[in-house]
PDB file of N, CA and C in Angstrom:
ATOM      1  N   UNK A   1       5.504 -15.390  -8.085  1.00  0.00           N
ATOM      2  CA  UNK A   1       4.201 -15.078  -7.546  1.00  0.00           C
ATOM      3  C   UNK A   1       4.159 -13.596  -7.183  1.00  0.00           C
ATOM      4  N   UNK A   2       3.281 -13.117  -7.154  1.00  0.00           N
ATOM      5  CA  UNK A   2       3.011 -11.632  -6.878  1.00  0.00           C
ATOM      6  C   UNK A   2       2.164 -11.514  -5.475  1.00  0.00           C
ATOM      7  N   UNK A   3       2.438 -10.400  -4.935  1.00  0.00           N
ATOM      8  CA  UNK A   3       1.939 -10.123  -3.377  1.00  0.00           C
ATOM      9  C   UNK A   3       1.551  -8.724  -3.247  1.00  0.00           C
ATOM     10  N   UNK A   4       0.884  -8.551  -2.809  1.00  0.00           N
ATOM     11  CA  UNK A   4       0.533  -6.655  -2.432  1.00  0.00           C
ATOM     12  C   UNK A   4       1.083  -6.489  -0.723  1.00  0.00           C
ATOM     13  N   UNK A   5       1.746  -5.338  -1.257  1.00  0.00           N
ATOM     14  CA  UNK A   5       1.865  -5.050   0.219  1.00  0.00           C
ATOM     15  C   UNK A   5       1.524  -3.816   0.731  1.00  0.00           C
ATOM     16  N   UNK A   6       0.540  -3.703   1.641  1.00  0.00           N
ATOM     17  CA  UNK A   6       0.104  -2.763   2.006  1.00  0.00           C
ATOM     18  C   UNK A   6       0.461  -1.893   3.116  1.00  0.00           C
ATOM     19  N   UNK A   7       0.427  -0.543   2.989  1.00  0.00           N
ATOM     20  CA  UNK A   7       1.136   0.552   4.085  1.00  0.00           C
ATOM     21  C   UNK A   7       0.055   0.611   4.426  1.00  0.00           C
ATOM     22  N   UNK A   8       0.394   0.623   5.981  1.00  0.00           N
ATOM     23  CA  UNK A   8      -0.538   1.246   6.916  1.00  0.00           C
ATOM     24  C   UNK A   8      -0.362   2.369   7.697  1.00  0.00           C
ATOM     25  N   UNK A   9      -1.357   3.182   7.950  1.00  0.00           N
ATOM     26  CA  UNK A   9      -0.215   4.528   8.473  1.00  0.00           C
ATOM     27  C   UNK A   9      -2.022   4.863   9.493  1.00  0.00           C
ATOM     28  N   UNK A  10      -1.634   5.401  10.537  1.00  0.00           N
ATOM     29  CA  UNK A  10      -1.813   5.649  11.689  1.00  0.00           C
ATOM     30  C   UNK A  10      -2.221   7.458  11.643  1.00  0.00           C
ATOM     31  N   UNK A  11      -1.918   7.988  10.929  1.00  0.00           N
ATOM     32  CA  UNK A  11      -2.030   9.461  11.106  1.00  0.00           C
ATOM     33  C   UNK A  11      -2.361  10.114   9.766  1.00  0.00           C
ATOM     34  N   UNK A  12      -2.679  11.386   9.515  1.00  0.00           N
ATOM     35  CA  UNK A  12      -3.227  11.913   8.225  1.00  0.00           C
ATOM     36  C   UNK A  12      -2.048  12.756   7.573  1.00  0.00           C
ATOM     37  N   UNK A  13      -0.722  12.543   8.388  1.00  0.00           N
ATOM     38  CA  UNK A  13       0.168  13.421   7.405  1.00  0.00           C
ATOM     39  C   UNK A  13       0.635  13.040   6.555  1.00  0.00           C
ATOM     40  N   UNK A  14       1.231  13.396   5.526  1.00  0.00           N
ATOM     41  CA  UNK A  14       2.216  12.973   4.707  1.00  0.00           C
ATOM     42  C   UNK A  14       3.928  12.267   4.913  1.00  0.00           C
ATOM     43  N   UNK A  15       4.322  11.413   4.045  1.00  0.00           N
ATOM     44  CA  UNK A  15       5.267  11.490   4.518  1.00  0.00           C
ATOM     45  C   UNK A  15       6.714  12.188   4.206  1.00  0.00           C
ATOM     46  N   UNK A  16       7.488  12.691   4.878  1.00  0.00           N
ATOM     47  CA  UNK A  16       8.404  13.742   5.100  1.00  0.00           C
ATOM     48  C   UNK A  16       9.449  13.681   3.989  1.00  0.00           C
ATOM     49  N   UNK A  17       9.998  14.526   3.631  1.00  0.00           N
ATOM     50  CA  UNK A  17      11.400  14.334   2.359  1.00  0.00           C
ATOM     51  C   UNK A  17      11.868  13.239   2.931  1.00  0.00           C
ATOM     52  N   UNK A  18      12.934  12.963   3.820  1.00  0.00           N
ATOM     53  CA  UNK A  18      13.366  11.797   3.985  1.00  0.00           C
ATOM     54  C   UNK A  18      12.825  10.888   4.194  1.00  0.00           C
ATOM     55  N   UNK A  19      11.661  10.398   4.532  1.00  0.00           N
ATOM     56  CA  UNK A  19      10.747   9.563   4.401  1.00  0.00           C
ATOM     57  C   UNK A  19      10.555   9.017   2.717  1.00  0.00           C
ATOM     58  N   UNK A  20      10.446   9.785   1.889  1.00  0.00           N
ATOM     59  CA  UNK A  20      10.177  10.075   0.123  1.00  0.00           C
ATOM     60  C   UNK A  20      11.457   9.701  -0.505  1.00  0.00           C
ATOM     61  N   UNK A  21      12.564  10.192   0.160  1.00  0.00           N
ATOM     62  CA  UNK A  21      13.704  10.170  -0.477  1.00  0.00           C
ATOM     63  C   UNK A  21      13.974   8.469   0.143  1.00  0.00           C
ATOM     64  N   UNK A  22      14.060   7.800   0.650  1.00  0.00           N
ATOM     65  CA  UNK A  22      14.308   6.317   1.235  1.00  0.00           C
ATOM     66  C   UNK A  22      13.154   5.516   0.508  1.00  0.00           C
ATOM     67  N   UNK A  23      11.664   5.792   0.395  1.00  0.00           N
ATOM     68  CA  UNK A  23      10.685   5.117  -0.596  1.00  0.00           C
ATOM     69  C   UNK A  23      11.558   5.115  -1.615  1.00  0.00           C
ATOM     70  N   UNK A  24      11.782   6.068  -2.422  1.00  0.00           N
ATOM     71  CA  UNK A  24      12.630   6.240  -3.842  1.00  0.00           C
ATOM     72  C   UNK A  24      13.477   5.256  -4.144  1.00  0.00           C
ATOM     73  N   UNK A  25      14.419   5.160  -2.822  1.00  0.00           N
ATOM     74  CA  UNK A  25      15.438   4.672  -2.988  1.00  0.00           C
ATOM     75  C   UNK A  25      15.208   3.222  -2.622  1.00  0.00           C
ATOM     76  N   UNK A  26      13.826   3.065  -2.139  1.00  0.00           N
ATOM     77  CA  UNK A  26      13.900   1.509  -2.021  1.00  0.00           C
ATOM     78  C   UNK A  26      13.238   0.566  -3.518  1.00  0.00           C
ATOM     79  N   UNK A  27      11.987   1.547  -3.874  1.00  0.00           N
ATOM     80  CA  UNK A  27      11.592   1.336  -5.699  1.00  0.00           C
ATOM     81  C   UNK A  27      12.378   1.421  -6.436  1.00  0.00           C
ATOM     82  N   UNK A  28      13.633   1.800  -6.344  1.00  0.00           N
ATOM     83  CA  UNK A  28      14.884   1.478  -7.200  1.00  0.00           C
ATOM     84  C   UNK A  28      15.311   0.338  -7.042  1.00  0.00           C
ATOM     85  N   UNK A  29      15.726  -0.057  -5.872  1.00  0.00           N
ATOM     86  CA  UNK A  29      16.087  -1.224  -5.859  1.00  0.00           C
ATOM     87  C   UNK A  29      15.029  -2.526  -5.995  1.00  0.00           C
ATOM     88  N   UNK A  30      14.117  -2.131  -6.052  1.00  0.00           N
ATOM     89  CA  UNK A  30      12.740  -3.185  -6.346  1.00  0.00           C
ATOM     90  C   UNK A  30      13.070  -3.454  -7.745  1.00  0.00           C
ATOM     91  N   UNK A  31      12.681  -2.140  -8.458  1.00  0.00           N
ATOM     92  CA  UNK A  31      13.051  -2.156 -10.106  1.00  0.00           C
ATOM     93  C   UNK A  31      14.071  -2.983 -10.507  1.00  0.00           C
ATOM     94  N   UNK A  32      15.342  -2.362  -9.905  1.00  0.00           N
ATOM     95  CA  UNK A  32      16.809  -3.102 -10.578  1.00  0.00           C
ATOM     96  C   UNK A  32      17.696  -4.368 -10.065  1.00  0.00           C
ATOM     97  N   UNK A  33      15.939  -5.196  -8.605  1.00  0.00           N
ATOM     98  CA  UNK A  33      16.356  -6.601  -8.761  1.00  0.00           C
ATOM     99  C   UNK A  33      15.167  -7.189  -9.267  1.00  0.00           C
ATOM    100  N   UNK A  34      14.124  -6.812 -10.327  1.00  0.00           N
ATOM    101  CA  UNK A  34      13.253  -7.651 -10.891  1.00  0.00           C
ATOM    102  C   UNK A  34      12.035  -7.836  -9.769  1.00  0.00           C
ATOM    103  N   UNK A  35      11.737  -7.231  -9.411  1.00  0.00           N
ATOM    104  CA  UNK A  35      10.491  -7.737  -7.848  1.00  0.00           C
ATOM    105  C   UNK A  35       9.596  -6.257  -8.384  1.00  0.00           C
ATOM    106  N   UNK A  36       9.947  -5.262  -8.540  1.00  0.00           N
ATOM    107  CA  UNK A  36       9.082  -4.281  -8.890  1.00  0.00           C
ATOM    108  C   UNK A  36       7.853  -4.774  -9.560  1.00  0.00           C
ATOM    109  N   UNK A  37       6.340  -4.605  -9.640  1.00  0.00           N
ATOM    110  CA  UNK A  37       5.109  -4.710 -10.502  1.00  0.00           C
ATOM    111  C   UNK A  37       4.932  -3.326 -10.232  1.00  0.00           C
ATOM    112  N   UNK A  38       3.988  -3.145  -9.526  1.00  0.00           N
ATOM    113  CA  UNK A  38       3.742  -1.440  -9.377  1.00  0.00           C
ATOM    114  C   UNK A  38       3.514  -1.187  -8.088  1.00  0.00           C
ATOM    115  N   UNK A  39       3.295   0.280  -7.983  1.00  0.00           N
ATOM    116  CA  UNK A  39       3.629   1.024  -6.427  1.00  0.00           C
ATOM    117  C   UNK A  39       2.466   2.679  -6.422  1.00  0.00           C
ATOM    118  N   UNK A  40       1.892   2.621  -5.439  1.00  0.00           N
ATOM    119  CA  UNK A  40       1.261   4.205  -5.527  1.00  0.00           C
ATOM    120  C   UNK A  40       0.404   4.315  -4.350  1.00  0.00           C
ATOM    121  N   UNK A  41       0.792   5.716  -4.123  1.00  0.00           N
ATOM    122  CA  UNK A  41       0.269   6.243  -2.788  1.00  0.00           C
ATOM    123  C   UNK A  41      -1.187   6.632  -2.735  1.00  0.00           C
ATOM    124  N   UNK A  42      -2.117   6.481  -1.693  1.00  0.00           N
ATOM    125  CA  UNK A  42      -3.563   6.871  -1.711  1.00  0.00           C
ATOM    126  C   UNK A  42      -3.599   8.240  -1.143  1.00  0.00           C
ATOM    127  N   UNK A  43      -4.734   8.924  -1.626  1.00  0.00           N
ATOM    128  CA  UNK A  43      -4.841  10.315  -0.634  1.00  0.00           C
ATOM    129  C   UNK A  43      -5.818   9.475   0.593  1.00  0.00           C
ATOM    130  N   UNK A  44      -6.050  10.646   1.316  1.00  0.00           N
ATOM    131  CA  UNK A  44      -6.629  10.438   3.154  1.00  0.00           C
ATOM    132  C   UNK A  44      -8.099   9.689   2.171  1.00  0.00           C
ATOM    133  N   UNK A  45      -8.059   8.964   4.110  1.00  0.00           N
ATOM    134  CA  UNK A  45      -9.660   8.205   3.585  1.00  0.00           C
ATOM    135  C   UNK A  45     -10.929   8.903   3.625  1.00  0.00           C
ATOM    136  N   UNK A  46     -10.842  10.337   4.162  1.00  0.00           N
ATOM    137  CA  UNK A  46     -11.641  11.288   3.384  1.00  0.00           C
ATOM    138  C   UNK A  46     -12.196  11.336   2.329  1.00  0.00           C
ATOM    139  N   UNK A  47     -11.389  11.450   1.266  1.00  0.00           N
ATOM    140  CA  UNK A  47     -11.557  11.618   0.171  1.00  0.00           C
ATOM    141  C   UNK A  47     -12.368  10.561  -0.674  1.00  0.00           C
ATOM    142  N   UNK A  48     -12.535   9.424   0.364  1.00  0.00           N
ATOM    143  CA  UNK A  48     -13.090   8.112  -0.985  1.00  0.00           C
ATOM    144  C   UNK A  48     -14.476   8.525  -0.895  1.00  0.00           C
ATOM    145  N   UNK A  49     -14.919   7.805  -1.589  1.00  0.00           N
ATOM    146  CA  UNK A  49     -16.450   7.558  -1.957  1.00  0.00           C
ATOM    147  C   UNK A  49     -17.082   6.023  -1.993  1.00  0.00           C
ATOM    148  N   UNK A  50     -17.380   5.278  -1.580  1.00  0.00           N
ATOM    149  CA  UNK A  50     -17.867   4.225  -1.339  1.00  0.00           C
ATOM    150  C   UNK A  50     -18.963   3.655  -2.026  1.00  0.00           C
ATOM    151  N   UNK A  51     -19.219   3.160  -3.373  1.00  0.00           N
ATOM    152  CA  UNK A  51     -20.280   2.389  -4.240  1.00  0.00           C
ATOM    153  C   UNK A  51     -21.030   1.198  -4.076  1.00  0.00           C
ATOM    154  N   UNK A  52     -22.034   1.338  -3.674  1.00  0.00           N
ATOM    155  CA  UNK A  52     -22.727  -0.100  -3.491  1.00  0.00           C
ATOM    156  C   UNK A  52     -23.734  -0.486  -4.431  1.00  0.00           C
ATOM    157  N   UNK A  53     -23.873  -0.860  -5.523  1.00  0.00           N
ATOM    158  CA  UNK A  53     -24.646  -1.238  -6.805  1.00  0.00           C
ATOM    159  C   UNK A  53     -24.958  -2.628  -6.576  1.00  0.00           C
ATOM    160  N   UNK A  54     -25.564  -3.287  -5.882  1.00  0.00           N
ATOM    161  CA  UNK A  54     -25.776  -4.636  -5.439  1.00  0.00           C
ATOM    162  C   UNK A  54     -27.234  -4.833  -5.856  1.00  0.00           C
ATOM    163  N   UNK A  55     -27.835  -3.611  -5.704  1.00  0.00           N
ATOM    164  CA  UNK A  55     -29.648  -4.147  -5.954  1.00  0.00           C
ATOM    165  C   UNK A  55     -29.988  -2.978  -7.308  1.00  0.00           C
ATOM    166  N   UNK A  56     -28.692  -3.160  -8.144  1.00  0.00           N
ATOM    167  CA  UNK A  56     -29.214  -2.635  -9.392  1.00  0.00           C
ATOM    168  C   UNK A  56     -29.466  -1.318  -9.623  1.00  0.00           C
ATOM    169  N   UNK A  57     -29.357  -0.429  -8.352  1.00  0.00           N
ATOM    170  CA  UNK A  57     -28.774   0.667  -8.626  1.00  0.00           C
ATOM    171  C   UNK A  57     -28.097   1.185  -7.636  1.00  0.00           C
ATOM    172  N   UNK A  58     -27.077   1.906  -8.087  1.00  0.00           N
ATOM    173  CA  UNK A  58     -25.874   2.541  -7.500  1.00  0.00           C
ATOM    174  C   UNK A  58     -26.115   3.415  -5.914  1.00  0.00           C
ATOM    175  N   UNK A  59     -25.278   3.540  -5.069  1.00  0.00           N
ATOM    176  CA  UNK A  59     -25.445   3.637  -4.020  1.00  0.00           C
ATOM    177  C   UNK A  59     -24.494   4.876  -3.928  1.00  0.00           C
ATOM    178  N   UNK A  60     -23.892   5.670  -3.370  1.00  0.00           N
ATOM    179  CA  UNK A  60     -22.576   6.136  -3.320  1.00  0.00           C
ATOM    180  C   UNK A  60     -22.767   7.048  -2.108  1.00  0.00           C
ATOM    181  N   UNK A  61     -21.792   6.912  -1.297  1.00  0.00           N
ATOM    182  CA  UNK A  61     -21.621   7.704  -0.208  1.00  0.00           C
ATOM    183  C   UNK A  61     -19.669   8.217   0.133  1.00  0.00           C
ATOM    184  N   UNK A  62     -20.107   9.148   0.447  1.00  0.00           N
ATOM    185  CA  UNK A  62     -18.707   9.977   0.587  1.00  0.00           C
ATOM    186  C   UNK A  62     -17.993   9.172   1.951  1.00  0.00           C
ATOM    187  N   UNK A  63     -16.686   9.303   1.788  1.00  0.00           N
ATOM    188  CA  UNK A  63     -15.981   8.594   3.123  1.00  0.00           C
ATOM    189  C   UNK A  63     -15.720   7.244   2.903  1.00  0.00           C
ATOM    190  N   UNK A  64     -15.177   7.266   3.910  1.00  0.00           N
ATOM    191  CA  UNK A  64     -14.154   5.466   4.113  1.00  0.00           C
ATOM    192  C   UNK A  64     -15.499   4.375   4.306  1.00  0.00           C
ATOM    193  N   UNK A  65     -15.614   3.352   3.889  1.00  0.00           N
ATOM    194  CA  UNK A  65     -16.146   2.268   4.233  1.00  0.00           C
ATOM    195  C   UNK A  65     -16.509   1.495   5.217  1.00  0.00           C
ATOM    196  N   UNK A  66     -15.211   1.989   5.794  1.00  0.00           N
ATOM    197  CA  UNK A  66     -14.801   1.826   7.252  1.00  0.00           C
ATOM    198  C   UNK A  66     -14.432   2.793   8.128  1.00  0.00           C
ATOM    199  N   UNK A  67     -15.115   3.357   9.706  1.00  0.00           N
ATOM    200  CA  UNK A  67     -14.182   4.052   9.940  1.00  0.00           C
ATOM    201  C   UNK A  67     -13.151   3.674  11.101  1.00  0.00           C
ATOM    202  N   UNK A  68     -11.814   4.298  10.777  1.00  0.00           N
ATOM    203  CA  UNK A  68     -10.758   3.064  11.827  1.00  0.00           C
ATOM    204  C   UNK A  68      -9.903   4.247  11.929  1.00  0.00           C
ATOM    205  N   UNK A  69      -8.807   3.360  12.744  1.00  0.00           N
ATOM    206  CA  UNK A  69      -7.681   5.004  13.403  1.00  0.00           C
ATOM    207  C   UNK A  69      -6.361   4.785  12.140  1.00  0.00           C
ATOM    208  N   UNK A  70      -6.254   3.147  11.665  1.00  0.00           N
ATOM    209  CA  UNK A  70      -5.237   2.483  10.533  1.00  0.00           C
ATOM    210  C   UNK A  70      -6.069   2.670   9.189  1.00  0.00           C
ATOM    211  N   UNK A  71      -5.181   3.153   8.355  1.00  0.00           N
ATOM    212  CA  UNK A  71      -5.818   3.414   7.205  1.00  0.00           C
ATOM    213  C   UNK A  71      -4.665   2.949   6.322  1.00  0.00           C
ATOM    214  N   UNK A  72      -5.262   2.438   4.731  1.00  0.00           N
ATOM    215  CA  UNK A  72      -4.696   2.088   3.807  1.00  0.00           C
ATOM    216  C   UNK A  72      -3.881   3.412   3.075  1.00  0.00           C
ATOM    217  N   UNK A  73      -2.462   3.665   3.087  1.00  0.00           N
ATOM    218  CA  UNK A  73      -1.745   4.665   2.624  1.00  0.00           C
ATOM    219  C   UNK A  73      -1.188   4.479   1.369  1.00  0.00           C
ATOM    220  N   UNK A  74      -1.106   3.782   1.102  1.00  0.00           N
ATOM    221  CA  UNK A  74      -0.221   3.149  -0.626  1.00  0.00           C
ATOM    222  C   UNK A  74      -0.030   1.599  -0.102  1.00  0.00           C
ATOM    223  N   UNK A  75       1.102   1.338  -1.678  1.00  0.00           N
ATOM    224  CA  UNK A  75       0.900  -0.072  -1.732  1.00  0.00           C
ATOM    225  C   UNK A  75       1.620  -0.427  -2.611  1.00  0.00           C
ATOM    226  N   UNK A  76       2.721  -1.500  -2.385  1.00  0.00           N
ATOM    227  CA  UNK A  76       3.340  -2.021  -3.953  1.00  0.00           C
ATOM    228  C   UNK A  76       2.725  -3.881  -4.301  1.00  0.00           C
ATOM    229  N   UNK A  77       2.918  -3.409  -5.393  1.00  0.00           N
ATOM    230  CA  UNK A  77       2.540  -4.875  -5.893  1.00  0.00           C
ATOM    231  C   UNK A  77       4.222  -5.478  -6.617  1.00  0.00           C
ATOM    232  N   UNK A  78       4.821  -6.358  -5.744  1.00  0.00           N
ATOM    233  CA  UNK A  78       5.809  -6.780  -6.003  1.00  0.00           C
ATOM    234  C   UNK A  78       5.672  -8.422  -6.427  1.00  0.00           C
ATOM    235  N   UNK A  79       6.944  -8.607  -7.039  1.00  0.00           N
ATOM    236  CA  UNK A  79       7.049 -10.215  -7.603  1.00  0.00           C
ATOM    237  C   UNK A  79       8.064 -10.870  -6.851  1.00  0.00           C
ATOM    238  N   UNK A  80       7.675 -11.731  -6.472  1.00  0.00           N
ATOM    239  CA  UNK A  80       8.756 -12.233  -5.492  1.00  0.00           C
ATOM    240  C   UNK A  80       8.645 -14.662  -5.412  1.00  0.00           C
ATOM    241  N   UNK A  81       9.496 -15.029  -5.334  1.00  0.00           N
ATOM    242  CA  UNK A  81       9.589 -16.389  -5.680  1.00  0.00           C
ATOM    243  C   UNK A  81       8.862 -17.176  -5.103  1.00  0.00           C
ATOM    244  N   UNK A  82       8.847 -16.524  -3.337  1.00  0.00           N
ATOM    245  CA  UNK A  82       8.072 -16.954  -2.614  1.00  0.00           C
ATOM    246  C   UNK A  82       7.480 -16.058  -1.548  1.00  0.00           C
ATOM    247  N   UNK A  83       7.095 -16.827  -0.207  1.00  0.00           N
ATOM    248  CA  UNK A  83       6.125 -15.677   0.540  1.00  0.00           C
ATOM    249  C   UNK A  83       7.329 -15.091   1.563  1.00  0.00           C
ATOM    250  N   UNK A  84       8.715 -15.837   1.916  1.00  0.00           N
ATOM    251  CA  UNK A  84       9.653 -15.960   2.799  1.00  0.00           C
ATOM    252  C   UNK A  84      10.730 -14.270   1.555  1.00  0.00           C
ATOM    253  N   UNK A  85      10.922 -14.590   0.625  1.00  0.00           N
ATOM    254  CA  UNK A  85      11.368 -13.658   0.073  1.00  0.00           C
ATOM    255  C   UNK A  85      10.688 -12.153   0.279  1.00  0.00           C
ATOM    256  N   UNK A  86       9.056 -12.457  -0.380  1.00  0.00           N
ATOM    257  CA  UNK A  86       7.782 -10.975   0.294  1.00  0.00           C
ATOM    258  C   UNK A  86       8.464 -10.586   1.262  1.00  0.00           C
ATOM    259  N   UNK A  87       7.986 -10.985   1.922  1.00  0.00           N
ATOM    260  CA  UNK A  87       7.998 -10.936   3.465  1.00  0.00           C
ATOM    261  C   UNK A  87       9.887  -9.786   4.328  1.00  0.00           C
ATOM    262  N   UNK A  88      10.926 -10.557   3.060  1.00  0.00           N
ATOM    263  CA  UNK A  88      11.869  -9.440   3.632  1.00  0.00           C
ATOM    264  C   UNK A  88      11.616  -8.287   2.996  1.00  0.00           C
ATOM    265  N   UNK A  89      11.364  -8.287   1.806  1.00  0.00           N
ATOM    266  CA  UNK A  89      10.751  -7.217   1.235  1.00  0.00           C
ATOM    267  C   UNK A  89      10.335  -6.488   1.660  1.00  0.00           C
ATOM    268  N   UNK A  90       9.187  -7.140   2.282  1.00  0.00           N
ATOM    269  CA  UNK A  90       8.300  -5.913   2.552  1.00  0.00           C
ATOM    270  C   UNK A  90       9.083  -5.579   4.537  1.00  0.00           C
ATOM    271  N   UNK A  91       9.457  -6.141   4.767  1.00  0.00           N
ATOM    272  CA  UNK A  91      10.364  -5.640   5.863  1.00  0.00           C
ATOM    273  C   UNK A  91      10.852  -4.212   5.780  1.00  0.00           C
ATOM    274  N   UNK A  92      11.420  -4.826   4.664  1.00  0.00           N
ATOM    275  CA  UNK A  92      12.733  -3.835   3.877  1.00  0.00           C
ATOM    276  C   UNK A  92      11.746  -2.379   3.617  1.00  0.00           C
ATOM    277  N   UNK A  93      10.543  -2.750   3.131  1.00  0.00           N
ATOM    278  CA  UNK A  93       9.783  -1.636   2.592  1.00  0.00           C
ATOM    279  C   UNK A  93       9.306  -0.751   3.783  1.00  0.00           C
ATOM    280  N   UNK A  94       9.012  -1.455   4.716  1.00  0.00           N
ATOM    281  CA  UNK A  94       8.371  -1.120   5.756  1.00  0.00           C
ATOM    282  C   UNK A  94       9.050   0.152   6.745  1.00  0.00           C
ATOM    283  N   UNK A  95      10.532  -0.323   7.021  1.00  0.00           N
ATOM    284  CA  UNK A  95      11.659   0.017   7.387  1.00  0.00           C
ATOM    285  C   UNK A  95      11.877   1.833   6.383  1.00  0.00           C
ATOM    286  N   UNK A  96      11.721   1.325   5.268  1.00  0.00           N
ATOM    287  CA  UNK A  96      12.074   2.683   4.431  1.00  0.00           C
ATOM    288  C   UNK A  96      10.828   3.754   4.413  1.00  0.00           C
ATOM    289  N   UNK A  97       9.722   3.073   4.814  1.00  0.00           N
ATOM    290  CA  UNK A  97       8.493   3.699   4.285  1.00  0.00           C
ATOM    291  C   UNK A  97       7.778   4.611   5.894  1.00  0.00           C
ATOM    292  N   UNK A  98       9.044   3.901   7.081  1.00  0.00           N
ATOM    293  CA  UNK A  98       8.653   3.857   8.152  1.00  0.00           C
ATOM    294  C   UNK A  98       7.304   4.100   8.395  1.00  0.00           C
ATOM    295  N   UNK A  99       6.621   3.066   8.129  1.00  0.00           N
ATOM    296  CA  UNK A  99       4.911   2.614   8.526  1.00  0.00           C
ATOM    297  C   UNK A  99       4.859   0.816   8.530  1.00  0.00           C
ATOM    298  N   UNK A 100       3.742   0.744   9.073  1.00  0.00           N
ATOM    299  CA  UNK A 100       3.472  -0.754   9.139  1.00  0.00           C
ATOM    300  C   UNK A 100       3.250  -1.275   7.717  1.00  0.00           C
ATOM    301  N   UNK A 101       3.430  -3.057   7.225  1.00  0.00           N
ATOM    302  CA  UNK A 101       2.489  -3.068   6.199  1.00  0.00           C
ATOM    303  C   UNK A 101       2.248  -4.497   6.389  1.00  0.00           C
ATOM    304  N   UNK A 102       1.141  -4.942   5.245  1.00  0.00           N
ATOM    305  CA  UNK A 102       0.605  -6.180   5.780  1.00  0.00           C
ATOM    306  C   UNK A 102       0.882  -6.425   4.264  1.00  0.00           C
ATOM    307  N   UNK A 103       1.189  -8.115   4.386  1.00  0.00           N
ATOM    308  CA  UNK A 103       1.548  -9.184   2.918  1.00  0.00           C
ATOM    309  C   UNK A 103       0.671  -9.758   3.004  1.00  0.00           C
ATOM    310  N   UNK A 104       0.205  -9.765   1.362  1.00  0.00           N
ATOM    311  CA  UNK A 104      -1.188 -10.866   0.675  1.00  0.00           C
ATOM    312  C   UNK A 104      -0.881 -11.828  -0.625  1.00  0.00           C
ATOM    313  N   UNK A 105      -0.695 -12.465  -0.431  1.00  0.00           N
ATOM    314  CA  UNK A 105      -0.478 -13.146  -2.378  1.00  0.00           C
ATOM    315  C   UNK A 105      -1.585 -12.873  -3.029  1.00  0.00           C
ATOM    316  N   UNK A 106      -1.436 -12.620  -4.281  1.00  0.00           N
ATOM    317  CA  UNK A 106      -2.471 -13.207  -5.121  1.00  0.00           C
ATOM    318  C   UNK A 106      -2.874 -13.803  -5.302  1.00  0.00           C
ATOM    319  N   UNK A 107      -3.971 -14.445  -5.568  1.00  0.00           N
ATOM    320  CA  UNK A 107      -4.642 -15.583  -5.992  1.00  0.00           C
ATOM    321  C   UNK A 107      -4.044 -16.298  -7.327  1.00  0.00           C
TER     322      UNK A 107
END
């Protein structure tokens, strides 16, 4: 089954070489035990743009959707057997990525 796990991060900086260098080193080991799907970082929630095309024509406004102090920072989409396996995972990820993250299965 597949799960997203999402970083949450609290502040607008980046995160630090050793911060980058421990991500690295934890998508390696995602990769080379089979749990890897994919992985990628968002820029600030500045930057989005927000589309609402619901009444047939397009809407678009600059900025977050939401505005909050927790923001969506990246995200891996891993494969994992069950939700008890995710779940150390994303521990594990969490720990390396030092930020919060929240587990979802797929549908």
């Amino acid at each position: 089954m597949q799960y997203l796990v999402s970083v949450i991060d609290d502040t607008a900086r980046l995160a630090t070489p050793d911060e980058m260098a421990a991500i690295d080193a934890f998508n390696d080991r995602l990769q080379a035990e089979g749990h890897w799907v994919f992985a990628g970082g968002l820029a600030s929630p500045s930057s989005a743009t927000v589309i609402d095309n619901r009444g047939g024509r397009a809407v678009f406004t600059d900025g977050p959707f939401l505005e909050s102090k927790e923001y969506l920072i990246g995200f891996w989409v891993i494969e994992a057997p069950d939700l008890d396996v995710a779940l150390k995972l994303a521990a594990d990820g969490s720990m390396h990525c030092n930020r919060k993250v929240e587990v979802r299965p797929f549908r």
